[in-house]
C-alpha atoms as a PDB file:
ATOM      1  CA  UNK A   1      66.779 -13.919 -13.597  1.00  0.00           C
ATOM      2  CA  UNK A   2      64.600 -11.202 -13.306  1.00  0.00           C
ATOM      3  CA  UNK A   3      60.296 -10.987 -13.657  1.00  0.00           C
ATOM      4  CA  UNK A   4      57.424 -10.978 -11.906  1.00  0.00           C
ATOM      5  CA  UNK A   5      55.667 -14.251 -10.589  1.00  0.00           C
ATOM      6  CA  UNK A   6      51.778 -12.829 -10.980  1.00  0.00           C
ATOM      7  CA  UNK A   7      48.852 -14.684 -13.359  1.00  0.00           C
ATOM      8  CA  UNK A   8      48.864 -12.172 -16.488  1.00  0.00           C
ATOM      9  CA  UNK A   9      46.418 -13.425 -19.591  1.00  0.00           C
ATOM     10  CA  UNK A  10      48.779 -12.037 -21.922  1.00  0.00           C
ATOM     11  CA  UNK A  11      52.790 -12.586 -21.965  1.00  0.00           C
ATOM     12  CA  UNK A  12      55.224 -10.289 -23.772  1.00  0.00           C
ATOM     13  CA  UNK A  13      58.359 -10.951 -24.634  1.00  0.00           C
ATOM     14  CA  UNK A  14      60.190  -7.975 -25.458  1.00  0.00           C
ATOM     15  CA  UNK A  15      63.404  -8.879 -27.511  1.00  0.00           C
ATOM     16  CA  UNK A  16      64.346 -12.214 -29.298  1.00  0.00           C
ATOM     17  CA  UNK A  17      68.031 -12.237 -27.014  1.00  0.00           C
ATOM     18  CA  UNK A  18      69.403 -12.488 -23.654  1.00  0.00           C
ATOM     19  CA  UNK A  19      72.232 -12.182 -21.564  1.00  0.00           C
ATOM     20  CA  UNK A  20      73.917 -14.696 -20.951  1.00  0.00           C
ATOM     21  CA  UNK A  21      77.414 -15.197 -19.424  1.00  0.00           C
ATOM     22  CA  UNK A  22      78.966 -15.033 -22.844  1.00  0.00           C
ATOM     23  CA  UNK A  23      77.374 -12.063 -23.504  1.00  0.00           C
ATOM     24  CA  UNK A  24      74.301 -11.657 -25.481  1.00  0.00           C
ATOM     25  CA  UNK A  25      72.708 -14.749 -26.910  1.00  0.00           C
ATOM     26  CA  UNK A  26      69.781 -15.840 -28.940  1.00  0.00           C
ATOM     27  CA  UNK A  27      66.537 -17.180 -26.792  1.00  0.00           C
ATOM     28  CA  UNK A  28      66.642 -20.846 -26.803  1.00  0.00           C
ATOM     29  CA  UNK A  29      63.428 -22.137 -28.150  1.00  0.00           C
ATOM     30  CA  UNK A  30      62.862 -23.584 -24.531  1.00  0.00           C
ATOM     31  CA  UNK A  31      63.450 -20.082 -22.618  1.00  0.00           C
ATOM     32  CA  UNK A  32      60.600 -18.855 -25.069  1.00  0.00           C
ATOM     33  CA  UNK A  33      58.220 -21.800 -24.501  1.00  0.00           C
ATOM     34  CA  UNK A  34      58.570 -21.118 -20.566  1.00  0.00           C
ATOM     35  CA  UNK A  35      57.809 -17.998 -20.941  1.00  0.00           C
ATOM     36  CA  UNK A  36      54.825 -18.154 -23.386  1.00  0.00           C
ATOM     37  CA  UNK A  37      53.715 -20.676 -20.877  1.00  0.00           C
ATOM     38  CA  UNK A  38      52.896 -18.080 -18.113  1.00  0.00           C
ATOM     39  CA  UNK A  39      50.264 -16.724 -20.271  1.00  0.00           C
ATOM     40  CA  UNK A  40      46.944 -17.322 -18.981  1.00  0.00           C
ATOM     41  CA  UNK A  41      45.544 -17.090 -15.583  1.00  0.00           C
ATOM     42  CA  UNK A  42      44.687 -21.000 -14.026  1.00  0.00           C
ATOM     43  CA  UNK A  43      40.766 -21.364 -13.449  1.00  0.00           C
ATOM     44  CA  UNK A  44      40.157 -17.876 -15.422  1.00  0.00           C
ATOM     45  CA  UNK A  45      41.292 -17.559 -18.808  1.00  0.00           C
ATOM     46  CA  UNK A  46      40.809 -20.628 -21.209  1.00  0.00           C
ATOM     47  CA  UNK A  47      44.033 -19.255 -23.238  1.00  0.00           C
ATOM     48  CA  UNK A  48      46.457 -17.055 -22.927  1.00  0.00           C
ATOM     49  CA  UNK A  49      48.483 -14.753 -25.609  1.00  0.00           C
ATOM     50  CA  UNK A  50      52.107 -13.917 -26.323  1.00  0.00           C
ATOM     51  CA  UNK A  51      52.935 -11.047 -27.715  1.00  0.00           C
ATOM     52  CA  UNK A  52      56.801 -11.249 -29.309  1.00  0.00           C
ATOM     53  CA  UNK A  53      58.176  -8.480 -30.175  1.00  0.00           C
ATOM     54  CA  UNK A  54      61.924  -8.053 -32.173  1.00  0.00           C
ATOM     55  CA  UNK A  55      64.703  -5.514 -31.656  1.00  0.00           C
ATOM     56  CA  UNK A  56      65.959  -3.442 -33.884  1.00  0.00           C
ATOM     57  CA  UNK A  57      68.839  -5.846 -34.494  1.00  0.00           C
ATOM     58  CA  UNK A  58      66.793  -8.900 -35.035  1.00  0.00           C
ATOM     59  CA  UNK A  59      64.532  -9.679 -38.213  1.00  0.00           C
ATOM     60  CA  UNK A  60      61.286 -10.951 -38.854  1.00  0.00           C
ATOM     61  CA  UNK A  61      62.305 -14.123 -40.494  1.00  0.00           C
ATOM     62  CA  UNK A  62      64.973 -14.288 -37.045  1.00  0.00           C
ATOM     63  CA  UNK A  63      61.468 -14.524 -34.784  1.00  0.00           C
ATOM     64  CA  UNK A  64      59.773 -16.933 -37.460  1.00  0.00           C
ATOM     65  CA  UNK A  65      62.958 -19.011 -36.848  1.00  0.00           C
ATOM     66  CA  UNK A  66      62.436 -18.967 -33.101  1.00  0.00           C
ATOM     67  CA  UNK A  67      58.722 -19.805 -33.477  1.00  0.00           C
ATOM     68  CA  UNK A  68      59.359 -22.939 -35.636  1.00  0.00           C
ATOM     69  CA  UNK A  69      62.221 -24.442 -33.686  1.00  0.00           C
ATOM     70  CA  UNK A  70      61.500 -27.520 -31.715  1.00  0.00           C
ATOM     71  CA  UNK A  71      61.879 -27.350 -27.695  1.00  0.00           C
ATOM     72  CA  UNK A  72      65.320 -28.185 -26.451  1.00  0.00           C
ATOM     73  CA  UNK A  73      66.150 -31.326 -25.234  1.00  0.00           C
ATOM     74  CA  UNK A  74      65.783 -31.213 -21.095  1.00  0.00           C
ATOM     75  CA  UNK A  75      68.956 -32.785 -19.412  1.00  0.00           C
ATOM     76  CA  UNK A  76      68.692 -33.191 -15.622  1.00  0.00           C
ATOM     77  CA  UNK A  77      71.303 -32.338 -13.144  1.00  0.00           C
ATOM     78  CA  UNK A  78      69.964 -35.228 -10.306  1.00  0.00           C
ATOM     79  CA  UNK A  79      71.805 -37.909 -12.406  1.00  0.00           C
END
């Protein structure tokens, strides 16, 4: 994991991919949803913004994909 842990009103999320340790993989709808959640500073900003940008290897209609996908299901590991 890499990043910086400061308030920011706006998020951006440079590339619709990560690496992962099978190489690089797609951003789970949940990764993105995390992510677009750190926009907006607590007790200053009513809302925040994402800004998503695309590679040069990944379409438009890839990111509308991404935008419309339901959050993943969260499994817990204290079972």
């Amino acid at each position: 994991r890499a990043g910086m842990l400061i308030p920011a009103r706006t998020t951006v999320v440079t590339t619709l991919s990560k690496r992962g340790d099978r190489g690089v993989e797609p951003l789970a709808a949940s990764a993105l949803l995390q992510m677009a959640g750190r926009a907006g500073r607590r007790g200053i900003d009513e809302r925040g913004n994402v800004l998503l940008c695309r590679s040069a290897w990944e379409s438009a209609p890839d990111a509308a994909r991404l935008l419309a996908r339901p959050a993943d299901p969260i499994e817990s590991n204290f079972c």
